[in-house]
N, C-alpha and C. Protein backbone atom coordinates (compact mmCIF):
# COMPACT_ATOMS: atom_id res chain seq x y z
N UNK A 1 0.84 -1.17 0.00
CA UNK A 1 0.00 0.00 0.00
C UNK A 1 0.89 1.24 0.00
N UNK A 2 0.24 2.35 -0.54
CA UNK A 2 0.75 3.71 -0.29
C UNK A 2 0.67 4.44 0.42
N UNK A 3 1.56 5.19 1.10
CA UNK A 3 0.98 5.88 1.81
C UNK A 3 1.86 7.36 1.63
N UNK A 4 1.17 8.60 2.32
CA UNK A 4 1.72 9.57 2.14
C UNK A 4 1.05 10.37 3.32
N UNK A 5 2.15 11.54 3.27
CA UNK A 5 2.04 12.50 5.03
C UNK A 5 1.54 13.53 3.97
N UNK A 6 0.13 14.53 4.06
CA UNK A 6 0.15 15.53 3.15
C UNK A 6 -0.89 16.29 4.13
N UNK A 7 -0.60 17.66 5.08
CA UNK A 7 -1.37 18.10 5.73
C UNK A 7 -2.14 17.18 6.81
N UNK A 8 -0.93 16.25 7.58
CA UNK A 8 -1.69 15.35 8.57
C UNK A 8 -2.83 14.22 8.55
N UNK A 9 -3.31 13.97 7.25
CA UNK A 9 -4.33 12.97 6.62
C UNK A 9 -3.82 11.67 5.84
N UNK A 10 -4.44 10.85 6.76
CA UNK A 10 -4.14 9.71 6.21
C UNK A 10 -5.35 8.92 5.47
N UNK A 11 -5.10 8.88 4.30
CA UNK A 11 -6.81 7.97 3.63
C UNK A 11 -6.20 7.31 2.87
N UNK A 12 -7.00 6.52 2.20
CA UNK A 12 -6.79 5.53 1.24
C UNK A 12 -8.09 4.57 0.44
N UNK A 13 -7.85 4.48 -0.34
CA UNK A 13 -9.36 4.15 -1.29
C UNK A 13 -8.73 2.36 -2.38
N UNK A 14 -9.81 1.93 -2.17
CA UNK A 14 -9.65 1.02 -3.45
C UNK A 14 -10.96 0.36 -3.87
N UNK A 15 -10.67 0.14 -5.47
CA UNK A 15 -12.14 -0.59 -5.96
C UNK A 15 -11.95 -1.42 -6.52
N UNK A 16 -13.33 -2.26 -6.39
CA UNK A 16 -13.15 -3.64 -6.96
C UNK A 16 -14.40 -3.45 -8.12
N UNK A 17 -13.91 -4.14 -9.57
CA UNK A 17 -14.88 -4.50 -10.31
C UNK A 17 -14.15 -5.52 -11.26
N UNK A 18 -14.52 -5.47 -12.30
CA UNK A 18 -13.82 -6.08 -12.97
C UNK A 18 -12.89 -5.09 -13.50
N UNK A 19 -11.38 -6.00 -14.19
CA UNK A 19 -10.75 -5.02 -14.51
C UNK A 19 -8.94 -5.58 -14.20
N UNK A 20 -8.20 -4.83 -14.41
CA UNK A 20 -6.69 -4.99 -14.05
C UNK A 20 -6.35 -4.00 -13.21
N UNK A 21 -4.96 -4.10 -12.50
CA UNK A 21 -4.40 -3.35 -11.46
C UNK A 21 -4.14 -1.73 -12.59
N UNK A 22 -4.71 -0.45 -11.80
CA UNK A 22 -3.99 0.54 -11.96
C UNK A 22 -3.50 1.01 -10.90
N UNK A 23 -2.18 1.69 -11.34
CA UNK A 23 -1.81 2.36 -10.02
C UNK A 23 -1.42 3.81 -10.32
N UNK A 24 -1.86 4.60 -9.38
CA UNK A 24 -2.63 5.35 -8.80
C UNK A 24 -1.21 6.63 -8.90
N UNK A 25 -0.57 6.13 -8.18
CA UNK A 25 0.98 7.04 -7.82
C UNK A 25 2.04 5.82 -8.15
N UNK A 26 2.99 6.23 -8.57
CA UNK A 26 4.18 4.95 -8.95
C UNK A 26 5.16 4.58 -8.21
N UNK A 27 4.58 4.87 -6.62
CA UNK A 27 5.45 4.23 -5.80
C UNK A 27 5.08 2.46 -5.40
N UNK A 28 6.10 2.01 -5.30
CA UNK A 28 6.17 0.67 -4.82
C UNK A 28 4.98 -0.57 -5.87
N UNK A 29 5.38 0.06 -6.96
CA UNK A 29 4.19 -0.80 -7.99
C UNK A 29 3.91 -2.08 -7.96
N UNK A 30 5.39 -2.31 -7.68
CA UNK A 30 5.90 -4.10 -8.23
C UNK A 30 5.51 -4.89 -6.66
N UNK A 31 5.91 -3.93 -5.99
CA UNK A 31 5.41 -4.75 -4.48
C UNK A 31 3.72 -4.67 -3.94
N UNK A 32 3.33 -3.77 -4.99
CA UNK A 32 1.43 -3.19 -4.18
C UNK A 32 1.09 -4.22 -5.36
N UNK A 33 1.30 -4.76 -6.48
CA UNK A 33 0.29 -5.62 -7.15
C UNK A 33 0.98 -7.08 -6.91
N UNK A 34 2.18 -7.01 -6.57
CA UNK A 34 2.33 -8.46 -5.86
C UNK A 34 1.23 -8.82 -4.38
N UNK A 35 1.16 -8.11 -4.03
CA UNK A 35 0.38 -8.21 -2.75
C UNK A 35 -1.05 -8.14 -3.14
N UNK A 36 -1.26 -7.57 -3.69
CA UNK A 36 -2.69 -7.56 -4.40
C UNK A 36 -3.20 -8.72 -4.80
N UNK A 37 -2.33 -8.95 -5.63
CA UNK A 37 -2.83 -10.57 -6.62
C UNK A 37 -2.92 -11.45 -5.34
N UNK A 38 -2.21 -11.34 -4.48
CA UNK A 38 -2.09 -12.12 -3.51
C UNK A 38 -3.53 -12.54 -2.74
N UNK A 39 -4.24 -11.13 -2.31
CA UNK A 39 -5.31 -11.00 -1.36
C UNK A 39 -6.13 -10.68 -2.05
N UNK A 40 -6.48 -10.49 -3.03
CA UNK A 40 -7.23 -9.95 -4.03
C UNK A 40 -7.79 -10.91 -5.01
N UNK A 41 -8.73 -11.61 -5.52
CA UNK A 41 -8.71 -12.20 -6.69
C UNK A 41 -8.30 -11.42 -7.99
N UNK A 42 -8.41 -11.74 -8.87
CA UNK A 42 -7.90 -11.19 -10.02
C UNK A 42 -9.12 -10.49 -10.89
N UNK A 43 -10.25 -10.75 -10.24
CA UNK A 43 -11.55 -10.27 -11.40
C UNK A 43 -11.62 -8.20 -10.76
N UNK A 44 -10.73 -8.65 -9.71
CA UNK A 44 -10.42 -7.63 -8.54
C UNK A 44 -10.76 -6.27 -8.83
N UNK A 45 -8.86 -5.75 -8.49
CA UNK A 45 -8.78 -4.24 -8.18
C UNK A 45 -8.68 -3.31 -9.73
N UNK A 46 -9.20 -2.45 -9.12
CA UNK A 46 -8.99 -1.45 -10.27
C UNK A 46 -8.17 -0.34 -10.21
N UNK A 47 -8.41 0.13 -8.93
CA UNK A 47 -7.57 1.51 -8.57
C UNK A 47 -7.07 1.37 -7.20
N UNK A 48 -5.68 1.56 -6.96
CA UNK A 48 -5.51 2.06 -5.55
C UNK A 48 -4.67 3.18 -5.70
N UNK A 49 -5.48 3.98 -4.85
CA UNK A 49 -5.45 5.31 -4.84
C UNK A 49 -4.14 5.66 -3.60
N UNK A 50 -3.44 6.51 -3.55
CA UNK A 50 -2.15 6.87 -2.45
C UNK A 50 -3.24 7.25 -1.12
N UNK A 51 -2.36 6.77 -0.16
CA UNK A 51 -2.70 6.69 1.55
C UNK A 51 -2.21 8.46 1.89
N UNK A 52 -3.31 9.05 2.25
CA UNK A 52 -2.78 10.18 2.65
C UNK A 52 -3.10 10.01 4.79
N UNK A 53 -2.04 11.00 5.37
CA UNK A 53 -2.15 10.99 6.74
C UNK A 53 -2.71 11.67 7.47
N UNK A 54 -3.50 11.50 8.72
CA UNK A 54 -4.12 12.58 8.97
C UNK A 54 -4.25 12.64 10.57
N UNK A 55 -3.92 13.63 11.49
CA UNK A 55 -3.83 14.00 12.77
C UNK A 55 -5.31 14.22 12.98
N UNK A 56 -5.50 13.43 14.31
CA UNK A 56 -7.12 13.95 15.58
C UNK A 56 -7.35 13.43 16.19
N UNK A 57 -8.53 13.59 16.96
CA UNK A 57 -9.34 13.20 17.89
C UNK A 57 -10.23 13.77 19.08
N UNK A 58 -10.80 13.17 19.79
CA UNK A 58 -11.07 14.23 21.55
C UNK A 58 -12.29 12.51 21.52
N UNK A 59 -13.38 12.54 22.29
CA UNK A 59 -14.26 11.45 22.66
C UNK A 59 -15.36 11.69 22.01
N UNK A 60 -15.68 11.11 20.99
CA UNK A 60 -17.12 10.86 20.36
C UNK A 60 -17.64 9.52 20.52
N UNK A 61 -19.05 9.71 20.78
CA UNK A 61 -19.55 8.39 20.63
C UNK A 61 -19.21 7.22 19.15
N UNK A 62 -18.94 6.20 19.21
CA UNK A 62 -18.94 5.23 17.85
C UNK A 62 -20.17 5.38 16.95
N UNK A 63 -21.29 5.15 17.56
CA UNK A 63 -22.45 5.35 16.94
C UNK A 63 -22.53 6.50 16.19
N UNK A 64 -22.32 7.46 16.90
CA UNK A 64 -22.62 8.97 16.33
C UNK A 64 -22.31 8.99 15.26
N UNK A 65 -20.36 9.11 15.39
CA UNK A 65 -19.78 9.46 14.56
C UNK A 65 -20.26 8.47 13.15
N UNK A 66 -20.41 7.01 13.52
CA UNK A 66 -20.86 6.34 12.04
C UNK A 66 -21.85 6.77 11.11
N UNK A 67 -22.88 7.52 12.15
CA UNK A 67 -23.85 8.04 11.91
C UNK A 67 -23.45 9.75 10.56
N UNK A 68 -22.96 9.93 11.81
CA UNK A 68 -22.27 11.30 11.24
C UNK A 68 -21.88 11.39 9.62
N UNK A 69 -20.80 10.23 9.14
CA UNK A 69 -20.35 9.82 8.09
C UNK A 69 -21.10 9.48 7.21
N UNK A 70 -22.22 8.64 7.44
CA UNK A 70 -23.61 8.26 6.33
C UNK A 70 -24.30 9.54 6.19
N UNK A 71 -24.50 10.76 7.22
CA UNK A 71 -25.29 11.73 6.49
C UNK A 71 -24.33 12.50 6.12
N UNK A 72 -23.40 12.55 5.77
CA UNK A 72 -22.33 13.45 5.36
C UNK A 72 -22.51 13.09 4.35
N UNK A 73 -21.77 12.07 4.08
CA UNK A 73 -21.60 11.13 2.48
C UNK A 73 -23.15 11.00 1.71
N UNK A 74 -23.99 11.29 2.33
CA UNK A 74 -25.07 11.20 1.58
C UNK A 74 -25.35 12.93 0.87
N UNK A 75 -25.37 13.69 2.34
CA UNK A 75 -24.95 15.19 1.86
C UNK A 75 -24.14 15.41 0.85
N UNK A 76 -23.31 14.89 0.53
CA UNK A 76 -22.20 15.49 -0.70
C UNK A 76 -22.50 14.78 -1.76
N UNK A 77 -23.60 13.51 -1.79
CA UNK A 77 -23.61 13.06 -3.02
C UNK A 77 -25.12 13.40 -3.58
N UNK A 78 -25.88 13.88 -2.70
CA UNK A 78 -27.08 14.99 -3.17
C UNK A 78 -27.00 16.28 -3.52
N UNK A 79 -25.66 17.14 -2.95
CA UNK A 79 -25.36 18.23 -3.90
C UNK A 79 -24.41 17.87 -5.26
N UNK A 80 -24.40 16.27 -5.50
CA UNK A 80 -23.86 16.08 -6.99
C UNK A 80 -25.14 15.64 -7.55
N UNK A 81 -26.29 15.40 -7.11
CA UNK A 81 -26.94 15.53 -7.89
C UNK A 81 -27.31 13.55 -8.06
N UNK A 82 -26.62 13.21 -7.34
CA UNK A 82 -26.79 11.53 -7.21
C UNK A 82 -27.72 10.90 -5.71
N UNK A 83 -28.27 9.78 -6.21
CA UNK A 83 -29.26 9.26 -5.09
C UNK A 83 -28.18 8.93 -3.69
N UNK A 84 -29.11 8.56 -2.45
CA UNK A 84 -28.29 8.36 -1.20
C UNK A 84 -27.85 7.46 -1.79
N UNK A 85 -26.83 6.52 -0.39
CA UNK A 85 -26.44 5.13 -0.34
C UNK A 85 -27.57 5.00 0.94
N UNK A 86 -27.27 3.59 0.94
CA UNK A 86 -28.83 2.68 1.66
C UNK A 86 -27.75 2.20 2.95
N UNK A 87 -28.11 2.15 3.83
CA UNK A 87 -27.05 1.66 4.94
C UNK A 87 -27.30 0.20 5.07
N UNK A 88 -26.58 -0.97 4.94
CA UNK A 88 -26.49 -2.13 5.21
C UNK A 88 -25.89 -2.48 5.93
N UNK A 89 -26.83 -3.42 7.50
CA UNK A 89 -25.88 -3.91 8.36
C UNK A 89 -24.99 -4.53 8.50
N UNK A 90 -25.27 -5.68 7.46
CA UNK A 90 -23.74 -6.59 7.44
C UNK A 90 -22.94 -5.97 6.84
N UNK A 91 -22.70 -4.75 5.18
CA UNK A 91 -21.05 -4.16 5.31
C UNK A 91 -21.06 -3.64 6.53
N UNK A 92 -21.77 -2.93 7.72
CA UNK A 92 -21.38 -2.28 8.24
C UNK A 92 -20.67 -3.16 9.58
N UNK A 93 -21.18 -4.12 9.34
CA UNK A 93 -20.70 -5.15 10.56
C UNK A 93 -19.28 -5.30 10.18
N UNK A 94 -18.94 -5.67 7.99
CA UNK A 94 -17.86 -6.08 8.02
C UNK A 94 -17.06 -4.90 8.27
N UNK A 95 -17.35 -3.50 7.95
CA UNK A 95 -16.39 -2.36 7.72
C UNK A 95 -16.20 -2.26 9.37
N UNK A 96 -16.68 -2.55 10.45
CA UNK A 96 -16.44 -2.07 11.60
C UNK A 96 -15.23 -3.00 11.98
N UNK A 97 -15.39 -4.39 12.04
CA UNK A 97 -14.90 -5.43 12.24
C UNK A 97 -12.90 -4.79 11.47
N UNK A 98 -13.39 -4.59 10.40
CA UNK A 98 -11.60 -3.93 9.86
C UNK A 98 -11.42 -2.50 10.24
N UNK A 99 -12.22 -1.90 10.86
CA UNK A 99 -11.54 -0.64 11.62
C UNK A 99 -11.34 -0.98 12.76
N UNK A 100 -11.91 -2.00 13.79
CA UNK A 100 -11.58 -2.41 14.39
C UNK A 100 -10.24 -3.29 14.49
N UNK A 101 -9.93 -3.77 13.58
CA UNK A 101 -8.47 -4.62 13.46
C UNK A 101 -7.16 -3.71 13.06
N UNK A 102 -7.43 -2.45 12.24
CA UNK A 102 -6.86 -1.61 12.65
C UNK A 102 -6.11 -1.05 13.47
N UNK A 103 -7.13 -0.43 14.28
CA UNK A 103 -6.92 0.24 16.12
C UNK A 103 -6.48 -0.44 16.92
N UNK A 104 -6.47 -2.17 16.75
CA UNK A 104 -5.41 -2.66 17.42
C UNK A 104 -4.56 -3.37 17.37
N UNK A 105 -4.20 -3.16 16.25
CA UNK A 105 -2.72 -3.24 15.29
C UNK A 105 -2.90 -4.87 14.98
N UNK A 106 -3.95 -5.68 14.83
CA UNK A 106 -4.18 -6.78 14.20
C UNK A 106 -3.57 -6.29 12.56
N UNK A 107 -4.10 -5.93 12.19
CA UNK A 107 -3.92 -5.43 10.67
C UNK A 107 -3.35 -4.47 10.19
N UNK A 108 -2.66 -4.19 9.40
CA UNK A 108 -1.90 -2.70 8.90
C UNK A 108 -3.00 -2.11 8.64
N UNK A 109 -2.71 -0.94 8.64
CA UNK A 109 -4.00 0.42 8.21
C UNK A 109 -3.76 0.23 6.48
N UNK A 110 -5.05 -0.24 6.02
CA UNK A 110 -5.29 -0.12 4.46
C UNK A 110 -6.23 -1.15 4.07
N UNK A 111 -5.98 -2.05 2.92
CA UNK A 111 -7.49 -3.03 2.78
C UNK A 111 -7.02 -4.27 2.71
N UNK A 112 -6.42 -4.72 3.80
CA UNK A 112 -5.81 -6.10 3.76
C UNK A 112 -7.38 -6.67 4.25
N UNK A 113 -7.23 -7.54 2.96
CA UNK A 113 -8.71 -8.18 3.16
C UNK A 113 -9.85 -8.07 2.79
N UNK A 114 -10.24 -6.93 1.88
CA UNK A 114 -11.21 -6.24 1.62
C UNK A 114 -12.38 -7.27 0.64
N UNK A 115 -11.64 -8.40 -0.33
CA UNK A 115 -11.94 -9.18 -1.09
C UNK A 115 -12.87 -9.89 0.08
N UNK A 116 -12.19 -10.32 1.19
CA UNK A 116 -13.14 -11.13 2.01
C UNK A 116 -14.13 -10.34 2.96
N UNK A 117 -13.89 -9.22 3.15
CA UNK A 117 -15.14 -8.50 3.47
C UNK A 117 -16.13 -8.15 2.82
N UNK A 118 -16.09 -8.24 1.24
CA UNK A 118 -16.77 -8.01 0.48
C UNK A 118 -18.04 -9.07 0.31
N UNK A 119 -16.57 -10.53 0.36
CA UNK A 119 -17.65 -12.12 0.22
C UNK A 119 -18.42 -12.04 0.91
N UNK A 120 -17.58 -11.63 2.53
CA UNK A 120 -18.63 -12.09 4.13
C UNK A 120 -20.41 -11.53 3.97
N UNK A 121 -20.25 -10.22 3.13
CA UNK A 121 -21.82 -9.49 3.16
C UNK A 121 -22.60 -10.66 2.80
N UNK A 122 -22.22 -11.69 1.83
CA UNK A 122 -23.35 -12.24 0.71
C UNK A 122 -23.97 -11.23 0.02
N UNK A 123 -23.71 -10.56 -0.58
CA UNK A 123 -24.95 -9.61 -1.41
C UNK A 123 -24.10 -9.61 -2.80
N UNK A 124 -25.07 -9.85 -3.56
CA UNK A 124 -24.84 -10.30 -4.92
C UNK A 124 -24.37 -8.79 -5.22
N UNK A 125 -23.09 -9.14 -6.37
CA UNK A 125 -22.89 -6.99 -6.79
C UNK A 125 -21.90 -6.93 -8.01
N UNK A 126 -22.38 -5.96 -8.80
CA UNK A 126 -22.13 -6.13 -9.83
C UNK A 126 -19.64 -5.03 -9.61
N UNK A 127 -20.21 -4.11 -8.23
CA UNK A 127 -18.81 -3.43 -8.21
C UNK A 127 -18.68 -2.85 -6.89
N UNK A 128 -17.58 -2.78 -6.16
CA UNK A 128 -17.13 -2.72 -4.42
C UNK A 128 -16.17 -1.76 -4.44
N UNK A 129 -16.30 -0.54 -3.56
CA UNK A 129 -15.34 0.21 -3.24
C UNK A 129 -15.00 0.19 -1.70
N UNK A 130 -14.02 0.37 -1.24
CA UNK A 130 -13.76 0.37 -0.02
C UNK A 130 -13.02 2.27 0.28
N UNK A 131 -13.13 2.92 1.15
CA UNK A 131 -12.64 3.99 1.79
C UNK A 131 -12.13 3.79 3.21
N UNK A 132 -10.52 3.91 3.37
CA UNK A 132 -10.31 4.01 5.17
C UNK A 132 -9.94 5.40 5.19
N UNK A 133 -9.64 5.49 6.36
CA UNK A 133 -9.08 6.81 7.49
C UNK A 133 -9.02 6.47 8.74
N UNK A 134 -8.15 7.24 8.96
CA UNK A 134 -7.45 7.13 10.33
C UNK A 134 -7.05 9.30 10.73
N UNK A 135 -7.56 8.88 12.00
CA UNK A 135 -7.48 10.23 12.96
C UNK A 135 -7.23 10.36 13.99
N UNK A 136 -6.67 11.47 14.38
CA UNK A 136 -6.59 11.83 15.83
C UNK A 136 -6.38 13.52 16.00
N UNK A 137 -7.04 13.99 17.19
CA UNK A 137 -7.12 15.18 18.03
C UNK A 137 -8.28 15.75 17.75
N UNK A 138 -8.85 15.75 16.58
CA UNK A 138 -9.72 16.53 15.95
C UNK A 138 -11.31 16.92 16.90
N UNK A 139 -11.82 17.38 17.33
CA UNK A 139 -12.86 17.31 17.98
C UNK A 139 -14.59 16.94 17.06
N UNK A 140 -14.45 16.61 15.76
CA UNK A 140 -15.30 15.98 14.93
C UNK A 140 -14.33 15.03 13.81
N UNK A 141 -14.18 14.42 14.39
CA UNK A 141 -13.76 13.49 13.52
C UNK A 141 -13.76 13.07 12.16
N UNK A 142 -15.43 12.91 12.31
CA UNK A 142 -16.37 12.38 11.15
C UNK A 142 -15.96 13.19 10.38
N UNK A 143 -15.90 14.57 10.69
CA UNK A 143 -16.22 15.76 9.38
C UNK A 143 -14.78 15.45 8.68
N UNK A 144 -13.49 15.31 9.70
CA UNK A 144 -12.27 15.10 8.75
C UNK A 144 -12.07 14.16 7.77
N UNK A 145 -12.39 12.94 8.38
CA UNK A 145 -12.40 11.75 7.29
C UNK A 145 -12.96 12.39 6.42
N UNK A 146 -14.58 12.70 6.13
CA UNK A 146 -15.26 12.60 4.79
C UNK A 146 -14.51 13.79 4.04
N UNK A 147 -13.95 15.24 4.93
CA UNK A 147 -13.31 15.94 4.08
C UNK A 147 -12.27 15.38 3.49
N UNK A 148 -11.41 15.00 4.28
CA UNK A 148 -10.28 14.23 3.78
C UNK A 148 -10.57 13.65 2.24
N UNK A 149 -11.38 12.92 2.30
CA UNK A 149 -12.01 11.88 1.03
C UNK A 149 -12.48 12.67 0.31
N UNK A 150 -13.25 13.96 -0.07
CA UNK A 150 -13.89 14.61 -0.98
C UNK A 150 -12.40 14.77 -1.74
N UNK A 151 -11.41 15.62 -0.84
CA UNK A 151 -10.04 16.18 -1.18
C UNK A 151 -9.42 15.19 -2.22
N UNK A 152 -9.98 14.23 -1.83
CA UNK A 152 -8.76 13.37 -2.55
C UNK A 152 -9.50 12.64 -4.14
N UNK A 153 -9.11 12.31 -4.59
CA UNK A 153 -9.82 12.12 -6.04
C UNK A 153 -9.97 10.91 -6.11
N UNK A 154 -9.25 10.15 -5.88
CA UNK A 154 -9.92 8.18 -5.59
C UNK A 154 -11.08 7.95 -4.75
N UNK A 155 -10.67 8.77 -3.60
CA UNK A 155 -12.04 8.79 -2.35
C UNK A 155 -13.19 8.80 -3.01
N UNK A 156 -13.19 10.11 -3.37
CA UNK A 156 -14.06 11.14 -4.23
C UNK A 156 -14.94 10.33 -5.12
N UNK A 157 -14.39 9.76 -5.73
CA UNK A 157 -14.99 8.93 -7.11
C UNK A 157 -15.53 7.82 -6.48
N UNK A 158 -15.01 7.28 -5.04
CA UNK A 158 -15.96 5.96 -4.99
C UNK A 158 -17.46 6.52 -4.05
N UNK A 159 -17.18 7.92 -3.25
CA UNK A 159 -18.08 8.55 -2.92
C UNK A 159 -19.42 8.73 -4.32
N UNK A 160 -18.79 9.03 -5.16
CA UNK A 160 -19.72 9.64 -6.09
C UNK A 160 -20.22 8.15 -7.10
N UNK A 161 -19.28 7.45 -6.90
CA UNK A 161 -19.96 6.55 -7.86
C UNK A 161 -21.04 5.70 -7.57
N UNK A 162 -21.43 4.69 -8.76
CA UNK A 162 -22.60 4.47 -9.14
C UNK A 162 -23.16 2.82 -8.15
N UNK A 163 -22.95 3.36 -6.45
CA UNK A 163 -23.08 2.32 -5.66
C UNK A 163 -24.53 3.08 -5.08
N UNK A 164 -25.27 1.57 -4.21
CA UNK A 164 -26.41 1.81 -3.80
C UNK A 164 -26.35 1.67 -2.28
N UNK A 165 -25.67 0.92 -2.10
CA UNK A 165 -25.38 0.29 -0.36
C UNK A 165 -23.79 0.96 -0.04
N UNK A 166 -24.00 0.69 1.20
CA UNK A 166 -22.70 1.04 1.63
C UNK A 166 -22.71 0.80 3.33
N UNK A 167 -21.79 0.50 3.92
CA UNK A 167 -21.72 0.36 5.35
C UNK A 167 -20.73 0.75 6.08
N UNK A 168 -20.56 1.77 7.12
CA UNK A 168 -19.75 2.05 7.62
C UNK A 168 -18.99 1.70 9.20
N UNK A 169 -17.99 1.55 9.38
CA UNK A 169 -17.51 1.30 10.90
C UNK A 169 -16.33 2.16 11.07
N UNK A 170 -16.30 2.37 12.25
CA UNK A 170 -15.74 3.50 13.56
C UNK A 170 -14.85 2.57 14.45
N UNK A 171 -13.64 2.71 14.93
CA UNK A 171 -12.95 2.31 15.61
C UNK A 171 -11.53 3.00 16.48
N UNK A 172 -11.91 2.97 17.84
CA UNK A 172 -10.91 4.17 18.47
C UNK A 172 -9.76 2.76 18.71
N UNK A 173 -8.85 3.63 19.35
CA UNK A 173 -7.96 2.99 19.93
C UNK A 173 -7.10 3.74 21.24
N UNK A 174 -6.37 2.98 22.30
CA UNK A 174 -5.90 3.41 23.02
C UNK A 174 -5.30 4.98 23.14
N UNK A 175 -4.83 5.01 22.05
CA UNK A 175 -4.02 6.40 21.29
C UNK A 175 -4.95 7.49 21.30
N UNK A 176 -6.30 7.19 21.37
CA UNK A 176 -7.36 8.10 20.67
C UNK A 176 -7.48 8.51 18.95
N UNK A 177 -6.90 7.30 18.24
CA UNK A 177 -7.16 7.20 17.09
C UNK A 177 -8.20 7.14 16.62
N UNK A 178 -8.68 7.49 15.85
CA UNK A 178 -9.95 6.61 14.99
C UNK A 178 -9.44 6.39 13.79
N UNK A 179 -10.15 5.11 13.83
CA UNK A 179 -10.14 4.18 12.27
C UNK A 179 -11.66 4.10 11.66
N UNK A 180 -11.38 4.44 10.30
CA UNK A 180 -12.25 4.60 9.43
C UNK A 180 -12.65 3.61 8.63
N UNK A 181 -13.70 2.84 8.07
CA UNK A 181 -14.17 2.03 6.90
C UNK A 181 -15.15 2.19 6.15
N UNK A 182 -15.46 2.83 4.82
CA UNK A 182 -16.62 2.59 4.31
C UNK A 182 -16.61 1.67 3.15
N UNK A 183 -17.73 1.04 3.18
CA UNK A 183 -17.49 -0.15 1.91
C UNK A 183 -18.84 0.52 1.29
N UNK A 184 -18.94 0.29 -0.21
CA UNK A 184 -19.70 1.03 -1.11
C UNK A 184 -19.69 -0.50 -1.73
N UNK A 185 -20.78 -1.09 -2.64
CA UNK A 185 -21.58 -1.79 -2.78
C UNK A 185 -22.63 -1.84 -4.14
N UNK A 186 -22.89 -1.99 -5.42
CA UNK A 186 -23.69 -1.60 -6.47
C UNK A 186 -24.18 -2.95 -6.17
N UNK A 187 -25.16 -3.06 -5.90
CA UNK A 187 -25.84 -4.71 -6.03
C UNK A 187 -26.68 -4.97 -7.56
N UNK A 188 -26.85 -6.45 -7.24
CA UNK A 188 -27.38 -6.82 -8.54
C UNK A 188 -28.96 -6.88 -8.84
């Protein structure tokens, strides 16, 4: 995965449809689609977009803030002029479950795994995007991630694209981190 320090934000985006590996920024090519093919099936990835970093935190509820993020993300994709996303419990079970593995360093911060969070939903789909973030200090959290993601143009596009479902999870950690997941979803 990529990652990059740019104004304290750390995000990172990837989608699944059909398709071949593009990459995004041309760092570490040969090692991000070795790893890919790896965890990834091959009908897989399309884009992975560069990991940007990002400083925050203070105490929000989990709920809230998940909350927070679905009417945000729905907010920015009704001033484009596109329908909501539909909240589904099981991505949101799976997206919590990997922000949760995150925050406590089970997993590197990015989408190790995302192929099998995708399976775990069962929901038939024609294309899968995944969005993380990670924060700390910030006293709204929520609002940074989704800004973060408008900012960035991989985010951006799986925000705006042509998904119906989507599920989100929230995950602090000792640090007062939060870890971010949204999985986006076009069903069949």
């Amino acid at each position: 995965m990529m990652r990059y320090l740019i104004n304290g934000k750390v995000l990172t985006a990837l989608v699944l449809a059909t398709g071949a590996i593009e990459i995004v920024a041309n760092v570490q090519a040969p090692t991000l689609a070795a790893k890919l093919a790896r965890e990834v099936p091959p009908s897989a990835v399309l884009r992975q977009v560069p990991t940007y970093i990002a400083q925050s935190s203070t105490t929000n509820s989990i709920d809230a803030v998940e909350k927070a993020i679905y009417s945000q993300v729905n907010q920015y994709r009704a001033s484009r002029g596109l329908p909501p996303l539909t909240a589904n419990t099981r991505m949101s079970e799976q997206a919590r479950i990997h922000s949760q593995n995150m925050a406590s360093g089970k997993v590197a911060f990015g989408h190790q795994g995302f192929a099998g969070r995708v399976t775990a939903v069962a929901i038939p789909y024609s294309s899968a995007a995944e969005n993380v973030a990670y924060n700390q200090g910030y006293s709204d959290p929520a609002t940074q991630a989704v800004q973060g993601w408008i900012k960035s143009t991989g985010h951006r596009q799986n925000m705006e694209g042509n998904f119906n479902l989507t599920g989100i999870g929230v995950a602090t950690n000792a640090k007062g981190q939060y870890y971010f997941t949204q999985m986006f979803i076009r069903s069949r």
